[in-house]
PDB file of N, CA and C in Angstrom:
ATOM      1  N   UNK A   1     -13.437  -6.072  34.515  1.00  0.00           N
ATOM      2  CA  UNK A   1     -13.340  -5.630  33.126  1.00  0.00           C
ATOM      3  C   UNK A   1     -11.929  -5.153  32.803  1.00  0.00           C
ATOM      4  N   UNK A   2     -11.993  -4.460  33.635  1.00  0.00           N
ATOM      5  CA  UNK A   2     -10.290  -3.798  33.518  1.00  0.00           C
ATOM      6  C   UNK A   2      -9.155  -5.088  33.639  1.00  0.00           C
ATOM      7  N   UNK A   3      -9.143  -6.119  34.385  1.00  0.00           N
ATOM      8  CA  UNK A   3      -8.669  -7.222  34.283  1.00  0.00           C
ATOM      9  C   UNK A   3      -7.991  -7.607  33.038  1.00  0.00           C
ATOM     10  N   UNK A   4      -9.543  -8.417  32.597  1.00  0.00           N
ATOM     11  CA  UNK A   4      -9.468  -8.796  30.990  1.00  0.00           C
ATOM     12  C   UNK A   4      -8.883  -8.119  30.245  1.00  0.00           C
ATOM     13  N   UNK A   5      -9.142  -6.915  29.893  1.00  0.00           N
ATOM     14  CA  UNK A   5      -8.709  -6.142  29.187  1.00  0.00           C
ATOM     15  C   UNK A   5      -6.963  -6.208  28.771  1.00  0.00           C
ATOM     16  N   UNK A   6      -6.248  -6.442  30.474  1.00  0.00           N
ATOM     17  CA  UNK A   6      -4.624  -6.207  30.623  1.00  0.00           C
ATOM     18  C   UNK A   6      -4.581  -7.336  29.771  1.00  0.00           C
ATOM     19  N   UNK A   7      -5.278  -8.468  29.915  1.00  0.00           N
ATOM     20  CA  UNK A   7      -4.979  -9.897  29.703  1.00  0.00           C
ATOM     21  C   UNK A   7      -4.910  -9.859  28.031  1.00  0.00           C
ATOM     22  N   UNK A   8      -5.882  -9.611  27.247  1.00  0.00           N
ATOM     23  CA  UNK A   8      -5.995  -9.482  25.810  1.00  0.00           C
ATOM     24  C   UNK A   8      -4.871  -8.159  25.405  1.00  0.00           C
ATOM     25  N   UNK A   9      -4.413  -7.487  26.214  1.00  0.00           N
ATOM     26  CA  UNK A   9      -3.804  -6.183  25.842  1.00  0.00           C
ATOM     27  C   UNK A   9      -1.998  -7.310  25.627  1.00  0.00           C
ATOM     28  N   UNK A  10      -1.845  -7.654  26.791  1.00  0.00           N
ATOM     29  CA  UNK A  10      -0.612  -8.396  27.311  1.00  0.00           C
ATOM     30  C   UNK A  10      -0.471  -9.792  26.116  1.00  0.00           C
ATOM     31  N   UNK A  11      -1.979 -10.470  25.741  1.00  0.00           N
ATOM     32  CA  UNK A  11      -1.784 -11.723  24.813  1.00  0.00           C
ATOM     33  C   UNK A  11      -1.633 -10.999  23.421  1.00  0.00           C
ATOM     34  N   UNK A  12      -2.194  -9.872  22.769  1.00  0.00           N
ATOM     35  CA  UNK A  12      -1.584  -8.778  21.771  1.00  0.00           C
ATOM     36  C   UNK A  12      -0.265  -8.841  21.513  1.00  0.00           C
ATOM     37  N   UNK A  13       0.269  -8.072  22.711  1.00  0.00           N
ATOM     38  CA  UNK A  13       1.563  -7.915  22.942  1.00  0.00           C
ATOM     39  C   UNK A  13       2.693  -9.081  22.500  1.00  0.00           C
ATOM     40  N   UNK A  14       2.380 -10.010  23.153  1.00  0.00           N
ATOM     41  CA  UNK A  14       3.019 -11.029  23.042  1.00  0.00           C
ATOM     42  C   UNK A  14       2.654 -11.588  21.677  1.00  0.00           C
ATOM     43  N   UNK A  15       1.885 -11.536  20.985  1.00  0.00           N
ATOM     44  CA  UNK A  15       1.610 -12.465  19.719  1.00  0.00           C
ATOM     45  C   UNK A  15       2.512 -11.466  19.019  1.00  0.00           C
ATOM     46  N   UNK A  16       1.819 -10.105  18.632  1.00  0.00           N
ATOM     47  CA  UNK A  16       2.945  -9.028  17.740  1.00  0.00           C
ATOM     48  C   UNK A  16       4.685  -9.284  18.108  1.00  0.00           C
ATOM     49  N   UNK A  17       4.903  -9.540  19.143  1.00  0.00           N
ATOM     50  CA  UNK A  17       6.288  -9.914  19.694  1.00  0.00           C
ATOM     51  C   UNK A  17       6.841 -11.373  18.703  1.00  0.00           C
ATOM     52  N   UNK A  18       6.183 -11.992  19.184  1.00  0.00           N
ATOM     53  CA  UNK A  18       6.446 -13.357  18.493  1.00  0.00           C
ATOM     54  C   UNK A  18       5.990 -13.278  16.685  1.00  0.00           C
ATOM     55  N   UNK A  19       5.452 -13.080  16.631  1.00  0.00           N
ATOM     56  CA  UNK A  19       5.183 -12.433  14.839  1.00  0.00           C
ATOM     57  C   UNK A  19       6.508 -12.122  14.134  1.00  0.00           C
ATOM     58  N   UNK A  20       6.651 -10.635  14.809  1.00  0.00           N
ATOM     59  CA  UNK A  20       7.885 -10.101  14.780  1.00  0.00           C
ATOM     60  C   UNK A  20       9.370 -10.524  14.806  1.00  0.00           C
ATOM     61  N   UNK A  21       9.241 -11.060  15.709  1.00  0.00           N
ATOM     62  CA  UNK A  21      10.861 -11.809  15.685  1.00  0.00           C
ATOM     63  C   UNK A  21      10.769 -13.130  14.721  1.00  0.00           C
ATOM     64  N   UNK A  22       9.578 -13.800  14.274  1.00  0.00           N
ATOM     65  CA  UNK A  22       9.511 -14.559  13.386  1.00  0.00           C
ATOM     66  C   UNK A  22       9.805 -14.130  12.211  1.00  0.00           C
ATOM     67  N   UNK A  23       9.721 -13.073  11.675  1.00  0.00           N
ATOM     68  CA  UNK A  23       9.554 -12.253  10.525  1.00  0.00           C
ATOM     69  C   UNK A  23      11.313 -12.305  10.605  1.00  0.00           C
ATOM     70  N   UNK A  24      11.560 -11.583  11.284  1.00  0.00           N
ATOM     71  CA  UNK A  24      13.057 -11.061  11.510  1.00  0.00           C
ATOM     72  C   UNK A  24      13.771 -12.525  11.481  1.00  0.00           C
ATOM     73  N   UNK A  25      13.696 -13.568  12.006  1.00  0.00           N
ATOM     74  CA  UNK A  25      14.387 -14.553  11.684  1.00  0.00           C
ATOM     75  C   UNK A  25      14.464 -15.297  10.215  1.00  0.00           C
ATOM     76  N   UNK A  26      13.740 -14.940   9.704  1.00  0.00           N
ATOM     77  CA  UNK A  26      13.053 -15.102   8.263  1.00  0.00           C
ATOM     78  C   UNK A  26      13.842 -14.803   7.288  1.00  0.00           C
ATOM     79  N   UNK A  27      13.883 -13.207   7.945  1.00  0.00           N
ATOM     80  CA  UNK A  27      14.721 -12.310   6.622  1.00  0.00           C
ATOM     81  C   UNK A  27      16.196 -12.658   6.736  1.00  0.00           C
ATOM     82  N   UNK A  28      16.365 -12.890   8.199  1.00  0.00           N
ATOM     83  CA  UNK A  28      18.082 -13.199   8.309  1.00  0.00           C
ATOM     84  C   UNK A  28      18.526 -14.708   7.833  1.00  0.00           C
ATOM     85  N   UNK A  29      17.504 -15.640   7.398  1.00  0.00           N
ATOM     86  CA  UNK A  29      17.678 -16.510   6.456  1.00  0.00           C
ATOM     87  C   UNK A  29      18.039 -16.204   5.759  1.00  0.00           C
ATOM     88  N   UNK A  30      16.889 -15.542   5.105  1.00  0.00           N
ATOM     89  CA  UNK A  30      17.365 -15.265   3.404  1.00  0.00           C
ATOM     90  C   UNK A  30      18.289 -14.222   3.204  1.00  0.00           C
ATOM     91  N   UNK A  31      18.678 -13.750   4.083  1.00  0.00           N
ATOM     92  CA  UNK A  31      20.285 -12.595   3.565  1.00  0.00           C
ATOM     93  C   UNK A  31      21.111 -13.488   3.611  1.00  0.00           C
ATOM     94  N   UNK A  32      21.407 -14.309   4.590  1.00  0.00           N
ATOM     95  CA  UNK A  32      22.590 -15.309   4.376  1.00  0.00           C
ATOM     96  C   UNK A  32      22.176 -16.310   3.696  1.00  0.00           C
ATOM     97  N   UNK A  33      21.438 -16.666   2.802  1.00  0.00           N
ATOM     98  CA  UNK A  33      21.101 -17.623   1.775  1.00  0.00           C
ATOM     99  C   UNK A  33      21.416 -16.661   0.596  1.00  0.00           C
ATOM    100  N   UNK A  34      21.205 -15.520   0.709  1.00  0.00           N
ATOM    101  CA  UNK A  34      21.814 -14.632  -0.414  1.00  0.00           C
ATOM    102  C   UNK A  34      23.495 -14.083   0.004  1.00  0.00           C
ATOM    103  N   UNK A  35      23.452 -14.149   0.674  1.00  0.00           N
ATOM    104  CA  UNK A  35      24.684 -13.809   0.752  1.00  0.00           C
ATOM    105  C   UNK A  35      25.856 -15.056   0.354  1.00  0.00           C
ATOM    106  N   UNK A  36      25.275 -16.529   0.844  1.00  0.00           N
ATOM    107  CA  UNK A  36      25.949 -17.739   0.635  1.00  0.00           C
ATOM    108  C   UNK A  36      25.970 -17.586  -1.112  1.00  0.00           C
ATOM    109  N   UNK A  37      24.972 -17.688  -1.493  1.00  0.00           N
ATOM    110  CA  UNK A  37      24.778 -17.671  -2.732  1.00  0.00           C
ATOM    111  C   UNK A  37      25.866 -16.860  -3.601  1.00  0.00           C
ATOM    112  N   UNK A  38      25.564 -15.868  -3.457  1.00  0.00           N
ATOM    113  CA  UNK A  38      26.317 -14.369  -4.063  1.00  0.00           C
ATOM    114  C   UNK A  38      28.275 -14.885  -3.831  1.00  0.00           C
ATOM    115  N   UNK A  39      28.495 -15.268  -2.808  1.00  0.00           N
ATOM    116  CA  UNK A  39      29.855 -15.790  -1.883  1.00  0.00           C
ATOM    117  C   UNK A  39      30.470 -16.756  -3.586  1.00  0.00           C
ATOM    118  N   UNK A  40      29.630 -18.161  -3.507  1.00  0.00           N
ATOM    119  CA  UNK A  40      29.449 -19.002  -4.480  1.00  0.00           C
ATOM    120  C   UNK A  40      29.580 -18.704  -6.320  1.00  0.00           C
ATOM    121  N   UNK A  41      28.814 -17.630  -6.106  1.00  0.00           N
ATOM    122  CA  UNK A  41      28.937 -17.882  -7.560  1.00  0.00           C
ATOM    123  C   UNK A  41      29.279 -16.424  -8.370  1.00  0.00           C
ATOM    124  N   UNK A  42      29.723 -15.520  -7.743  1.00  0.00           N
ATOM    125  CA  UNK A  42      30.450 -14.102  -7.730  1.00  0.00           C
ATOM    126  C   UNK A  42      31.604 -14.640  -9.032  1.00  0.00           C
ATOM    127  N   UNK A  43      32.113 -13.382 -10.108  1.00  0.00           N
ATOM    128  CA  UNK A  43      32.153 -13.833 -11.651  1.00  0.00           C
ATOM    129  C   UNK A  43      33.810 -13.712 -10.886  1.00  0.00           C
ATOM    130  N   UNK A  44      34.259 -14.391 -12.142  1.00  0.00           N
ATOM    131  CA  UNK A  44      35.563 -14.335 -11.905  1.00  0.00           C
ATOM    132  C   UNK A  44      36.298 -12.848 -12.399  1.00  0.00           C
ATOM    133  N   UNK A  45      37.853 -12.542 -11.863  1.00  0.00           N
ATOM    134  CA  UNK A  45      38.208 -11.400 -12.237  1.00  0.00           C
ATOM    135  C   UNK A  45      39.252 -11.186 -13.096  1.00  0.00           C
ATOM    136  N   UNK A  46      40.007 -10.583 -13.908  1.00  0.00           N
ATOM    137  CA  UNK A  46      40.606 -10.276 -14.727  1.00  0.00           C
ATOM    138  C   UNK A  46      41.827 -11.316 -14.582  1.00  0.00           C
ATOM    139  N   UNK A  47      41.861 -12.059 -15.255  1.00  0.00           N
ATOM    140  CA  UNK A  47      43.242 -13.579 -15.427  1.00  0.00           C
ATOM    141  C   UNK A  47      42.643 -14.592 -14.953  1.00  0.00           C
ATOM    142  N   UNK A  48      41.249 -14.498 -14.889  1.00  0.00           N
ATOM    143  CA  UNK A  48      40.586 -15.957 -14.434  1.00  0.00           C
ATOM    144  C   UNK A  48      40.725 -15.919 -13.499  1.00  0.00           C
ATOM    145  N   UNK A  49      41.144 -15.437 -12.187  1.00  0.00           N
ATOM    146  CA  UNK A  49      40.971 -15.458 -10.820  1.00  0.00           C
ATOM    147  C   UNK A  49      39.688 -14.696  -9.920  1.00  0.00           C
ATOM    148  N   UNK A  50      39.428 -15.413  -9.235  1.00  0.00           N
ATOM    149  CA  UNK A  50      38.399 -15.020  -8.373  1.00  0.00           C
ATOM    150  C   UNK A  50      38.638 -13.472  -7.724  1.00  0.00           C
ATOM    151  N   UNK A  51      37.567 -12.333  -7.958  1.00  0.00           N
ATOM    152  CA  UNK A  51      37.589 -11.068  -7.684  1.00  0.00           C
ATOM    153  C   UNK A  51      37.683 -11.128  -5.807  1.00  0.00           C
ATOM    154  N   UNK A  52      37.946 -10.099  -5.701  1.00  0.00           N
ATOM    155  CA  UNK A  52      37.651 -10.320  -4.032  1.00  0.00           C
ATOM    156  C   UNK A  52      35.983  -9.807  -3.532  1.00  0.00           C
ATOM    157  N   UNK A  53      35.790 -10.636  -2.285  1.00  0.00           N
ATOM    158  CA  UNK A  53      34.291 -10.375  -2.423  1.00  0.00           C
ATOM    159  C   UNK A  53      33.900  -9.084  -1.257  1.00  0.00           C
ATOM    160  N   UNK A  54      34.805  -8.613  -1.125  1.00  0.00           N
ATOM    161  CA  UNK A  54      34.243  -6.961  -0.894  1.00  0.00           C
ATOM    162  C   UNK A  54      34.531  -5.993  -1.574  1.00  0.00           C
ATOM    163  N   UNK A  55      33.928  -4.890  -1.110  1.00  0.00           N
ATOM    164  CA  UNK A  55      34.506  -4.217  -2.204  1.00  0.00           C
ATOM    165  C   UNK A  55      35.542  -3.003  -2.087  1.00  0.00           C
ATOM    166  N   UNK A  56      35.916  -3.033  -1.079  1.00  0.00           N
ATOM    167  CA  UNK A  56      36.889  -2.059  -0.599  1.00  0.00           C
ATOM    168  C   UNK A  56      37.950  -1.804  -1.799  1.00  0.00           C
TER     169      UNK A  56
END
């Protein structure tokens, strides 16, 4: 009993693991799909030239 148990405890483990880093690869798509984006089409700045894209 105690066996099984590690086994479903350990296949848990591992699914939430893999979930997880799926999720997380996900979001780091879409920041750099927003970020590409934002890069792209950021307004121009005072004399028609492109602003700089940080903001320091």
């Amino acid at each position: 009993m105690g066996m099984l148990l590690l086994v479903l405890l350990l296949a848990l483990l591992l699914f939430g693991l893999g979930f997880a880093f799926k999720v997380l690869w996900l979001l780091a798509v879409v920041v750099l799909v927003v970020w590409i984006v934002g890069f792209l089409v950021r307004p121009a700045g005072t004399g028609g030239s492109r602003g700089r894209w940080y903001r320091w």
